[in-house]
N, C-alpha and C. Protein backbone atom coordinates (compact mmCIF):
# COMPACT_ATOMS: atom_id res chain seq x y z
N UNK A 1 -44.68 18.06 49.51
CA UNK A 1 -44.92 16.86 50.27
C UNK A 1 -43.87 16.79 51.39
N UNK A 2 -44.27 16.71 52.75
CA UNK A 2 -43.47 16.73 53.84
C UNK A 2 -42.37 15.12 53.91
N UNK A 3 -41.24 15.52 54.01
CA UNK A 3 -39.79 14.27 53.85
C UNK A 3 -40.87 13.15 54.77
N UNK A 4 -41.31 12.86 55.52
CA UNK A 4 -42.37 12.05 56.47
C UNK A 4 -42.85 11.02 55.54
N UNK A 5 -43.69 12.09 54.81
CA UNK A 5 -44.85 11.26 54.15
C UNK A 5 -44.06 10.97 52.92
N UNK A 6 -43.07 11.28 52.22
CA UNK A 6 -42.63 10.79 50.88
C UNK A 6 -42.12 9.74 51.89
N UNK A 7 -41.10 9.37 52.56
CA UNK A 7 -40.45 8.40 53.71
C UNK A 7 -41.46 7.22 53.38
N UNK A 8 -42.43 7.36 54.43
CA UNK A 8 -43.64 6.16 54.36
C UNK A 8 -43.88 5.36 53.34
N UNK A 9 -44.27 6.35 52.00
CA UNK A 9 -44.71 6.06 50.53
C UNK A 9 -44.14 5.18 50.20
N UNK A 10 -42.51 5.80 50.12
CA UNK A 10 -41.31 4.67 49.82
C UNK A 10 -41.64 3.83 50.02
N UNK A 11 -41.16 3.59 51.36
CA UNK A 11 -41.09 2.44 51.86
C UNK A 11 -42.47 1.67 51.30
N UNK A 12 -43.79 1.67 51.75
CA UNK A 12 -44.54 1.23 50.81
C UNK A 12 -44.52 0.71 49.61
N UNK A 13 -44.46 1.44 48.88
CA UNK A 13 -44.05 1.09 47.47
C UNK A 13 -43.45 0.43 47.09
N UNK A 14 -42.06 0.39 47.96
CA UNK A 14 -40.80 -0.61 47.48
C UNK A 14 -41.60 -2.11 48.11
N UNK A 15 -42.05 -2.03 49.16
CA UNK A 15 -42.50 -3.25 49.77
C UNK A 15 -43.65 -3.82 49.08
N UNK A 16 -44.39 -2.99 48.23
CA UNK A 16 -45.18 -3.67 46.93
C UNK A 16 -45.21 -4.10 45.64
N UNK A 17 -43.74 -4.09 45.34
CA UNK A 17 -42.93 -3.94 44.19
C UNK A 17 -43.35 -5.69 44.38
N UNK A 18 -42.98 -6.05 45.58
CA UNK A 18 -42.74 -8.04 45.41
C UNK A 18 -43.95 -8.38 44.90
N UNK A 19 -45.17 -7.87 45.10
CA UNK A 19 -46.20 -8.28 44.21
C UNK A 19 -46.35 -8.79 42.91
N UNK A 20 -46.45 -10.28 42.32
CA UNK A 20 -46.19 -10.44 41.03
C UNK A 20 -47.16 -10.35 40.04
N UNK A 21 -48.07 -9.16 40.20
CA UNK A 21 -49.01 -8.98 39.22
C UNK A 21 -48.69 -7.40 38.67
N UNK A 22 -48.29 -7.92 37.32
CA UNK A 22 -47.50 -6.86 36.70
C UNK A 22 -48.40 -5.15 36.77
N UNK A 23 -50.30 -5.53 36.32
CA UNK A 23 -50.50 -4.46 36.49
C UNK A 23 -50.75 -3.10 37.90
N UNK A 24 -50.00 -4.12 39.01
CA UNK A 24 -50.42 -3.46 40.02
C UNK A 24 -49.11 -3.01 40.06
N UNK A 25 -47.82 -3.20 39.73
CA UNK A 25 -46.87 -3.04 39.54
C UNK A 25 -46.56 -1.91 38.39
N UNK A 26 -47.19 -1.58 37.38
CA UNK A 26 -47.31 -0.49 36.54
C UNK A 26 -47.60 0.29 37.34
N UNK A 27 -48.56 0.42 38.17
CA UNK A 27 -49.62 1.43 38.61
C UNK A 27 -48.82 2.03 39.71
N UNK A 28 -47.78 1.30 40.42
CA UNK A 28 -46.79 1.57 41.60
C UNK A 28 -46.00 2.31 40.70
N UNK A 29 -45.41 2.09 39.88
CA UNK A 29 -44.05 2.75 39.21
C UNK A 29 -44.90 3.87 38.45
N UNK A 30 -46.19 3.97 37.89
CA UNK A 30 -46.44 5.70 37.40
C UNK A 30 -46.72 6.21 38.35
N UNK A 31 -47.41 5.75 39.77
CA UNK A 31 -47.16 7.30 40.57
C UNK A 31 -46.50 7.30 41.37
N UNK A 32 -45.40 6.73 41.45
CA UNK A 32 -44.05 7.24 41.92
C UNK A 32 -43.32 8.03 41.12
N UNK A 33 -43.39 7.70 39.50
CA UNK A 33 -42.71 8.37 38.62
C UNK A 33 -43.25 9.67 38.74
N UNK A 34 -44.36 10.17 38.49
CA UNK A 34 -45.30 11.46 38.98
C UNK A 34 -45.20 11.76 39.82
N UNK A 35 -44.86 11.44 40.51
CA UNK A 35 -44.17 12.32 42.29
C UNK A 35 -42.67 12.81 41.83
N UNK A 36 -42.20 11.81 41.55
CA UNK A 36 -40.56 12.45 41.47
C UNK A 36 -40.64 13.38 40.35
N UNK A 37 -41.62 13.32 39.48
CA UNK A 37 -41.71 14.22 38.50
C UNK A 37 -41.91 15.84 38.92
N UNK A 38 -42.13 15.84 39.90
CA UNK A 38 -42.44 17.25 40.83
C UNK A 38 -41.28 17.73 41.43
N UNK A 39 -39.96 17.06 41.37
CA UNK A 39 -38.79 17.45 41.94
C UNK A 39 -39.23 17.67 43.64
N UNK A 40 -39.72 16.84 44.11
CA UNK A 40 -39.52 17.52 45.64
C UNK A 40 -38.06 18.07 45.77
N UNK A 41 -38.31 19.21 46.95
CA UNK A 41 -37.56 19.87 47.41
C UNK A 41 -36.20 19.25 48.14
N UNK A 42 -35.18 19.52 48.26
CA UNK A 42 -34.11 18.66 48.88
C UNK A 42 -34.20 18.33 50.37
N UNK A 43 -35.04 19.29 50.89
CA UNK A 43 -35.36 18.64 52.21
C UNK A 43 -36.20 17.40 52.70
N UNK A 44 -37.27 16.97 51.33
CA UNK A 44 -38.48 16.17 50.98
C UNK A 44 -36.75 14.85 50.68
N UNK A 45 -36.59 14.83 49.50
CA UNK A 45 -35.77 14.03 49.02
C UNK A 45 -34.36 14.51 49.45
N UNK A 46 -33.55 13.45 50.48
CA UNK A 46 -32.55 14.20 50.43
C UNK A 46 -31.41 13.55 49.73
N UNK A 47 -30.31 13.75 50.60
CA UNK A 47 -29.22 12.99 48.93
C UNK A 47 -29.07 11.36 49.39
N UNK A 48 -28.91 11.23 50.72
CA UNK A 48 -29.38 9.97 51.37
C UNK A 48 -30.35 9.35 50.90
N UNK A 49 -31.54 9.63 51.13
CA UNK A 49 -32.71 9.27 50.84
C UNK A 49 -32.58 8.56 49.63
N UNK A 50 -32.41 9.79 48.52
CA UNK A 50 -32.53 9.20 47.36
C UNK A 50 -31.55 8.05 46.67
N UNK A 51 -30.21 8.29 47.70
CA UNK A 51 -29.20 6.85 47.44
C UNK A 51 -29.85 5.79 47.19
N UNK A 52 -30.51 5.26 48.91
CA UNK A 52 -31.49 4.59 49.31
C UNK A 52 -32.00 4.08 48.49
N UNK A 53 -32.98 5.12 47.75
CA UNK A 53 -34.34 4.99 46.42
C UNK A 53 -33.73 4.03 45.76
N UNK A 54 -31.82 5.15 44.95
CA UNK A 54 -31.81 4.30 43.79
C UNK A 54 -31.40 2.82 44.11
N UNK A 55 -30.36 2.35 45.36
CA UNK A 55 -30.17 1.29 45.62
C UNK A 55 -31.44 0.37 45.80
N UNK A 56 -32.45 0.40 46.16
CA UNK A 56 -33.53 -0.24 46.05
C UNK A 56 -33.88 -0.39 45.08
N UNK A 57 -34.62 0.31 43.63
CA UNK A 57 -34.98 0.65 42.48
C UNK A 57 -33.56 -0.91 41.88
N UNK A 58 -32.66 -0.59 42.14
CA UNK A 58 -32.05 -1.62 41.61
C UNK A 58 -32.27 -2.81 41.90
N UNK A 59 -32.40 -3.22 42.99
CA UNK A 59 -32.45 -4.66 43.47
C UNK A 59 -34.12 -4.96 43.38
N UNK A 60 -34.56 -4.30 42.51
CA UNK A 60 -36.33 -4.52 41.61
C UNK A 60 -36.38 -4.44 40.27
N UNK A 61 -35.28 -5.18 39.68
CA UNK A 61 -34.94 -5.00 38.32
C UNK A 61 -36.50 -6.32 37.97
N UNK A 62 -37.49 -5.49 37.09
CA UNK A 62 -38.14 -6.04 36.28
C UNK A 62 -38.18 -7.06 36.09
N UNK A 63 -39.01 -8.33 35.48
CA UNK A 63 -38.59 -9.72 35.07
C UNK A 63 -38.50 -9.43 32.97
N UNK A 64 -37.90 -9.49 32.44
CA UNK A 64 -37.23 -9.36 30.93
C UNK A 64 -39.07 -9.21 30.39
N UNK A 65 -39.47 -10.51 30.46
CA UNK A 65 -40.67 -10.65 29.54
C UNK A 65 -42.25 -9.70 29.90
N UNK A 66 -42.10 -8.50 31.02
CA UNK A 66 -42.66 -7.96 31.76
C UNK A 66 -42.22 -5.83 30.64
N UNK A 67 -42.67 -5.77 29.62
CA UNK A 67 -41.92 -4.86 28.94
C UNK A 67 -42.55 -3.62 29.61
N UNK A 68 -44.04 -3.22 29.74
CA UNK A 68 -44.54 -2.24 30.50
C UNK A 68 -43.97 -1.55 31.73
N UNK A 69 -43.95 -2.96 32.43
CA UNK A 69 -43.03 -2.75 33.77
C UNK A 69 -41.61 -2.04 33.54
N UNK A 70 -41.16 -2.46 32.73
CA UNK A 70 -40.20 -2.10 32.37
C UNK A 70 -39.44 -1.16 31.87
N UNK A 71 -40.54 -0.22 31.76
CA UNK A 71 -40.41 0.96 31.05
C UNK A 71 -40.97 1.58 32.08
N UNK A 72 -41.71 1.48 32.74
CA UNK A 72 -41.87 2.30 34.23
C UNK A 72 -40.76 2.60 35.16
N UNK A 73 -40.41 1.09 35.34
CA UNK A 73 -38.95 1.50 36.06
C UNK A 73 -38.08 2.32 35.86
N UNK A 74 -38.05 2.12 34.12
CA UNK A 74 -36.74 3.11 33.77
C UNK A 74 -37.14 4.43 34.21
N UNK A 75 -37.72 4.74 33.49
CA UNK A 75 -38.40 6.01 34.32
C UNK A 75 -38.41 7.22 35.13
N UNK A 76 -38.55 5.49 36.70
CA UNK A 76 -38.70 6.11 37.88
C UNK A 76 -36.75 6.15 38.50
N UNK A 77 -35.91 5.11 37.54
CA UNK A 77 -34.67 5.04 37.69
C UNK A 77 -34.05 6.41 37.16
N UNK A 78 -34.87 6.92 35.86
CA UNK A 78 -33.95 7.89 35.51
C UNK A 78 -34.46 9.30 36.40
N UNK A 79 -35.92 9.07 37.08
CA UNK A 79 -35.82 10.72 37.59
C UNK A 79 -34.87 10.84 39.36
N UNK A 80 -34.77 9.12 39.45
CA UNK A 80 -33.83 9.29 40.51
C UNK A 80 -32.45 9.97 40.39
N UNK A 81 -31.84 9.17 39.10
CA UNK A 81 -30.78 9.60 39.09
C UNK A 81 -30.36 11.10 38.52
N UNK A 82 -31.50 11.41 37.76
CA UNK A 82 -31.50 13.14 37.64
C UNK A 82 -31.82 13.87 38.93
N UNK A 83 -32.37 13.37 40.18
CA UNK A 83 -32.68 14.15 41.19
C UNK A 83 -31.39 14.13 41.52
N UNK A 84 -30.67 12.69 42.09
CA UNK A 84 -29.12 12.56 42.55
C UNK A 84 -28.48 13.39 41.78
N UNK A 85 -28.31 13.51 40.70
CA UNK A 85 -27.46 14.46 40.16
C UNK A 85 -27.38 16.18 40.26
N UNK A 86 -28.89 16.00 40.67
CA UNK A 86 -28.92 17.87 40.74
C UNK A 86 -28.75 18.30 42.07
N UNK A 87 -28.32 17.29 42.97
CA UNK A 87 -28.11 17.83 44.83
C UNK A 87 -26.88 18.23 44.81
């Protein structure tokens, strides 16, 4: 996937996160999780980028009583921080 189009997605995604209907919110966090699950390449994700990700990913902390969601996030938090870790 060209750094462009993962770029866009992001951004997307994060900007649909405010949506408060949890299952459209599942459905955002598994295929993001399934993308990062592919390890893009470091030029796709770079170490910036993915700062970015995780600083965002944080400031979308779940609502407690939302447990699905919640387990998506982690997730998509932990393949961030395994991508950050392997640059």
């Amino acid at each position: 996937m060209p750094a462009v189009i993962l770029k866009n997605f992001a951004e997307l995604i994060l900007s649909l996160l405010s949506v408060p209907n949890s299952d459209l919110r599942c459905c955002i966090y598994q295929c993001f999780y399934r993308i990062l699950q592919q390890q893009p390449a470091d030029t796709t994700l770079s170490f910036d980028t993915n700062v970015h990700l995780i600083v965002a990913l944080r400031e979308l902390v779940p609502s407690v009583p939302d447990p699905a969601v919640t387990a998506f996030w982690i997730q998509v938090c932990v393949n961030c921080l395994l991508d950050y870790v392997s640059l």
